[in-house]
C-alpha atoms as a PDB file:
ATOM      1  CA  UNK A   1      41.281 -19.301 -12.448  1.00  0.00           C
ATOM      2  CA  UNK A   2      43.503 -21.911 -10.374  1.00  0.00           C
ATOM      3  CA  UNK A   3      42.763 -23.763  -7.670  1.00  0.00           C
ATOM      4  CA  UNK A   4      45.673 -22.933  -5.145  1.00  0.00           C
ATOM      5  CA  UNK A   5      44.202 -25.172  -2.455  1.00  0.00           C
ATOM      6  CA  UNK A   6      46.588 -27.889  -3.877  1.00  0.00           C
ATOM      7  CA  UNK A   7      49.564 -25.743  -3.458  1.00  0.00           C
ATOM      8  CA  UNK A   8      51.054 -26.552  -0.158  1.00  0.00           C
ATOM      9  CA  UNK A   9      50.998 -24.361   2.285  1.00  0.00           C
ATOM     10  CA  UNK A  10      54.236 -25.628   4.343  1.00  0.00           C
ATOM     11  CA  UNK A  11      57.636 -24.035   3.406  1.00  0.00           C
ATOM     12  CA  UNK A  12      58.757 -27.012   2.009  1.00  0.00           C
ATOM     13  CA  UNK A  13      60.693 -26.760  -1.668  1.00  0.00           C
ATOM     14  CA  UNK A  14      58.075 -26.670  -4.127  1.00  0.00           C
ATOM     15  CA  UNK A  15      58.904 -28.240  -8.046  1.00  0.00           C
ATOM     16  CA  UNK A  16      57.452 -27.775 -10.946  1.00  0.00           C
ATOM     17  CA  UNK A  17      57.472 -29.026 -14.825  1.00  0.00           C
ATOM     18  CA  UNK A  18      56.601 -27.877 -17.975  1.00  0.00           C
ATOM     19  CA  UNK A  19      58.244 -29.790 -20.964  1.00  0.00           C
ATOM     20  CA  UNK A  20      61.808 -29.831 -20.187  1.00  0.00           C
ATOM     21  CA  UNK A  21      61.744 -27.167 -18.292  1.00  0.00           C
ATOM     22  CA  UNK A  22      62.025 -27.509 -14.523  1.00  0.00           C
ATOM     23  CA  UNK A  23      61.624 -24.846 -11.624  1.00  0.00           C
ATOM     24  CA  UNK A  24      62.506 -25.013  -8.050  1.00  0.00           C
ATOM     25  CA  UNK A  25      60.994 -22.956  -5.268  1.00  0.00           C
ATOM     26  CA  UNK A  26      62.530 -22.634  -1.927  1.00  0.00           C
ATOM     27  CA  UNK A  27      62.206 -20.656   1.016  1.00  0.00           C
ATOM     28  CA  UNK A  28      64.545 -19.767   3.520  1.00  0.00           C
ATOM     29  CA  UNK A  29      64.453 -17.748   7.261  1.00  0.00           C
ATOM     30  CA  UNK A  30      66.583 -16.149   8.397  1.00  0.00           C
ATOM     31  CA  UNK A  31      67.904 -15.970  12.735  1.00  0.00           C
ATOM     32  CA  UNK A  32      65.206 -12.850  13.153  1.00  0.00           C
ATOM     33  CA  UNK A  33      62.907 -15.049  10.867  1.00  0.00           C
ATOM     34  CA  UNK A  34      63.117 -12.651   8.029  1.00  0.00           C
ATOM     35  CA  UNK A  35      62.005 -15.006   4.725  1.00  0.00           C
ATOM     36  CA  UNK A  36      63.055 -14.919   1.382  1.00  0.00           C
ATOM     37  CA  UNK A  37      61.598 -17.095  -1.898  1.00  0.00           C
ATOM     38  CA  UNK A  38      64.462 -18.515  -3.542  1.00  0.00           C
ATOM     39  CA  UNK A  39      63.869 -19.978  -7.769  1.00  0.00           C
ATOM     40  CA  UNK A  40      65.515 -21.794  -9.833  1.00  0.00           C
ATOM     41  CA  UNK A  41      65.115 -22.620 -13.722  1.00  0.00           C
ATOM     42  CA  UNK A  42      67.051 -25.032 -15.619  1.00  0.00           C
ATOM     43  CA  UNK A  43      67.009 -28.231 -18.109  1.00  0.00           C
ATOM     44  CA  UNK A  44      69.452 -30.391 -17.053  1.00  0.00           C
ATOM     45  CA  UNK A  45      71.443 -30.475 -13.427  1.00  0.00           C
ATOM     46  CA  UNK A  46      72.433 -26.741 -13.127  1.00  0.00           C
ATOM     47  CA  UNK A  47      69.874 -24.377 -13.135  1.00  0.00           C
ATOM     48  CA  UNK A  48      69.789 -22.021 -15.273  1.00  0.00           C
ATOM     49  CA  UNK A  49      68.273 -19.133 -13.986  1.00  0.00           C
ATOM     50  CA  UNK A  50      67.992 -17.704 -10.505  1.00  0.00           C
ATOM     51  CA  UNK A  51      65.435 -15.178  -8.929  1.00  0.00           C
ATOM     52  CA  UNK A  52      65.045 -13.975  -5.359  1.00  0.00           C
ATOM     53  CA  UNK A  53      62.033 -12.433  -3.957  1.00  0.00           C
ATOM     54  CA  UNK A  54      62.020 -10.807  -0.794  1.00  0.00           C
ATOM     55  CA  UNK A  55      62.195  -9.618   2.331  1.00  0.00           C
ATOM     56  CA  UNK A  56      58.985 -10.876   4.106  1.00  0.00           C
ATOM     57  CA  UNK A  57      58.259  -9.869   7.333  1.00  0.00           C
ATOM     58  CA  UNK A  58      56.991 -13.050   8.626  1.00  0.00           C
ATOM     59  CA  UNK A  59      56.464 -16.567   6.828  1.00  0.00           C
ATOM     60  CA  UNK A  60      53.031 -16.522   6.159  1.00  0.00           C
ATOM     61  CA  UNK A  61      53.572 -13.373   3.744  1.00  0.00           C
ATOM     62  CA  UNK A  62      56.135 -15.343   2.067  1.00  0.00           C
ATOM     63  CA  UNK A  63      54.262 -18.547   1.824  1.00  0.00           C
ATOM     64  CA  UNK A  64      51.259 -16.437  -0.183  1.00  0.00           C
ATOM     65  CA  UNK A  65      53.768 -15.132  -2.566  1.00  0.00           C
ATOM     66  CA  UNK A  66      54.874 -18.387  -3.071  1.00  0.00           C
ATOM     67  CA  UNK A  67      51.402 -19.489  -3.842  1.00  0.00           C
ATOM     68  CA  UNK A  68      49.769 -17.204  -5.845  1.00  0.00           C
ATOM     69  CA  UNK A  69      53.785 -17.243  -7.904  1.00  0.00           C
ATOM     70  CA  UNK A  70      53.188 -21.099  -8.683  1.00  0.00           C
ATOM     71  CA  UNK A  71      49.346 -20.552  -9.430  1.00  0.00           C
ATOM     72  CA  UNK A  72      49.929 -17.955 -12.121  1.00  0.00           C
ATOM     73  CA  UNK A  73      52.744 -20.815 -13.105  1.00  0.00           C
ATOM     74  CA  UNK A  74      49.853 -23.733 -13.072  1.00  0.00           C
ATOM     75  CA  UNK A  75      47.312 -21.186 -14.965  1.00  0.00           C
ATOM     76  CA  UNK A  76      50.898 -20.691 -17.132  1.00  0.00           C
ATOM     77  CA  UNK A  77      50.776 -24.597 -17.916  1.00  0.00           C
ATOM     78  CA  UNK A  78      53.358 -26.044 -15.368  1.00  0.00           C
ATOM     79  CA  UNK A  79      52.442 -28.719 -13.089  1.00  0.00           C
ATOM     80  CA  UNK A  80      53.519 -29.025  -9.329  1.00  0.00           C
ATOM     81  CA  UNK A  81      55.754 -32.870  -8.853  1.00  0.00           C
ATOM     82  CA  UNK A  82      53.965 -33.326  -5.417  1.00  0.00           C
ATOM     83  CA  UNK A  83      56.669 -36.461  -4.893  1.00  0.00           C
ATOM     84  CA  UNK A  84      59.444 -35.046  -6.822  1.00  0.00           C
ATOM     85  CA  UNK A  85      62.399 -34.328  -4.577  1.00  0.00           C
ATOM     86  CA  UNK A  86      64.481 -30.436  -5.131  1.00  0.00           C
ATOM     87  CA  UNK A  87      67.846 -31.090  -6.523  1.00  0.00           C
ATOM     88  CA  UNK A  88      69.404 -27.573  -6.536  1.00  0.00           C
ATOM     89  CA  UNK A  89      68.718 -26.871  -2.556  1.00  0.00           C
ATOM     90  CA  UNK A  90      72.733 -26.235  -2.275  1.00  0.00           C
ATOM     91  CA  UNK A  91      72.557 -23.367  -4.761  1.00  0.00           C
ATOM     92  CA  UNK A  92      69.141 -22.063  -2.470  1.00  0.00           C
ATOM     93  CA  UNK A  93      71.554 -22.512   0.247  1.00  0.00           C
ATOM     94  CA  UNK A  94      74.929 -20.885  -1.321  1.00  0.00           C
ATOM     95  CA  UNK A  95      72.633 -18.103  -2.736  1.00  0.00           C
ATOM     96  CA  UNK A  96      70.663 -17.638   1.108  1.00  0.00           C
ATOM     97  CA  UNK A  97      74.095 -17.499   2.849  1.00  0.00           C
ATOM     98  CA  UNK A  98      75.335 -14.815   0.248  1.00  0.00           C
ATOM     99  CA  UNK A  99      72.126 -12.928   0.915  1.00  0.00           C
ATOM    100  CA  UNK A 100      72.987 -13.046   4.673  1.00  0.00           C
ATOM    101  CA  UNK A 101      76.186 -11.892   4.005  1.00  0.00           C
ATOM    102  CA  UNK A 102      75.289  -8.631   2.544  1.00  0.00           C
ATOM    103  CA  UNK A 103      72.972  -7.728   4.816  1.00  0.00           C
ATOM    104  CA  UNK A 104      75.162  -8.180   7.486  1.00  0.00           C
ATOM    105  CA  UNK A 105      77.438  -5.915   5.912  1.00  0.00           C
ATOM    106  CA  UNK A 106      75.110  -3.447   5.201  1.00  0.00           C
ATOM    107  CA  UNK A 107      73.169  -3.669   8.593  1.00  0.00           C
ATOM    108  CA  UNK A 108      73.377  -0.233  10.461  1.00  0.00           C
ATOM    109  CA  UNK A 109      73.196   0.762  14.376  1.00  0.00           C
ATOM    110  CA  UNK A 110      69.319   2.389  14.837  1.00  0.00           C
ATOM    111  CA  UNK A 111      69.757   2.625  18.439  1.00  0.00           C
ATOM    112  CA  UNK A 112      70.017   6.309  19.363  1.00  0.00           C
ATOM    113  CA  UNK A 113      72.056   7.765  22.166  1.00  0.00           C
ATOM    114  CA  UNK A 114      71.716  11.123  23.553  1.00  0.00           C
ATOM    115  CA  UNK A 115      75.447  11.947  23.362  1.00  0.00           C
ATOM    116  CA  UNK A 116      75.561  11.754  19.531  1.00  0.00           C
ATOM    117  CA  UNK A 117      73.456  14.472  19.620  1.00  0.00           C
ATOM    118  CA  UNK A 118      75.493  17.866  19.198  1.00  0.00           C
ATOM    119  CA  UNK A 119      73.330  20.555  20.312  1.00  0.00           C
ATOM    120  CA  UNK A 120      75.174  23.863  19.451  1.00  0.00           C
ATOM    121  CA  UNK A 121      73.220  26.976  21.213  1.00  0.00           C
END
């Protein structure tokens, strides 16, 4: 078993390493402080793969995803770069606002008013 009490427990980016292989975690709120977990996987300067995990409620639900995701990755052979700075935080960014997007298009009124109600008797 890993010990997670060395995985951070801010929402700061979190990067990993295994070979050549590197993997960025970020997390993003939204205005109503809805979060989402945000990866990236790539060689080189573009990642290669992307992954989005979410809604969550409130941060600290996110936050344990986050760390029991990059345990299973330590227990997986990956080690966390404590100093190492995130390099693809645009694409969290570009891929957050698109996220925002949709559900802003999607969102739907909830709020009920008795005169939408057509009572035929």
């Amino acid at each position: 078993m890993t010990d997670t009490t060395t995985i951070p427990d801010s929402a700061e980016p979190l990067v990993l390493e295994k070979n050549d292989w590197r993997v960025e975690i970020h997390l993003r709120r939204d205005e109503d402080e809805i979060a989402t977990l945000l990866a990236y996987a790539g060689r080189e300067h573009t990642p290669e793969r992307a992954m989005h995990q979410g809604p969550f409620q409130r941060i600290d639900q996110a936050i344990g995803a986050r760390r029991a995701i990059v345990g299973a990755m330590l227990a997986d052979g990956y080690r966390l770069l404590e100093e190492e700075l995130p390099i693809w935080t645009l694409n969290a960014q570009r891929d957050i606002n698109s996220i925002r997007e949709r559900k802003e298009l999607s969102s739907a009124s909830y709020k009920f008013d008795p005169k939408d109600v057509f009572l035929d008797w």
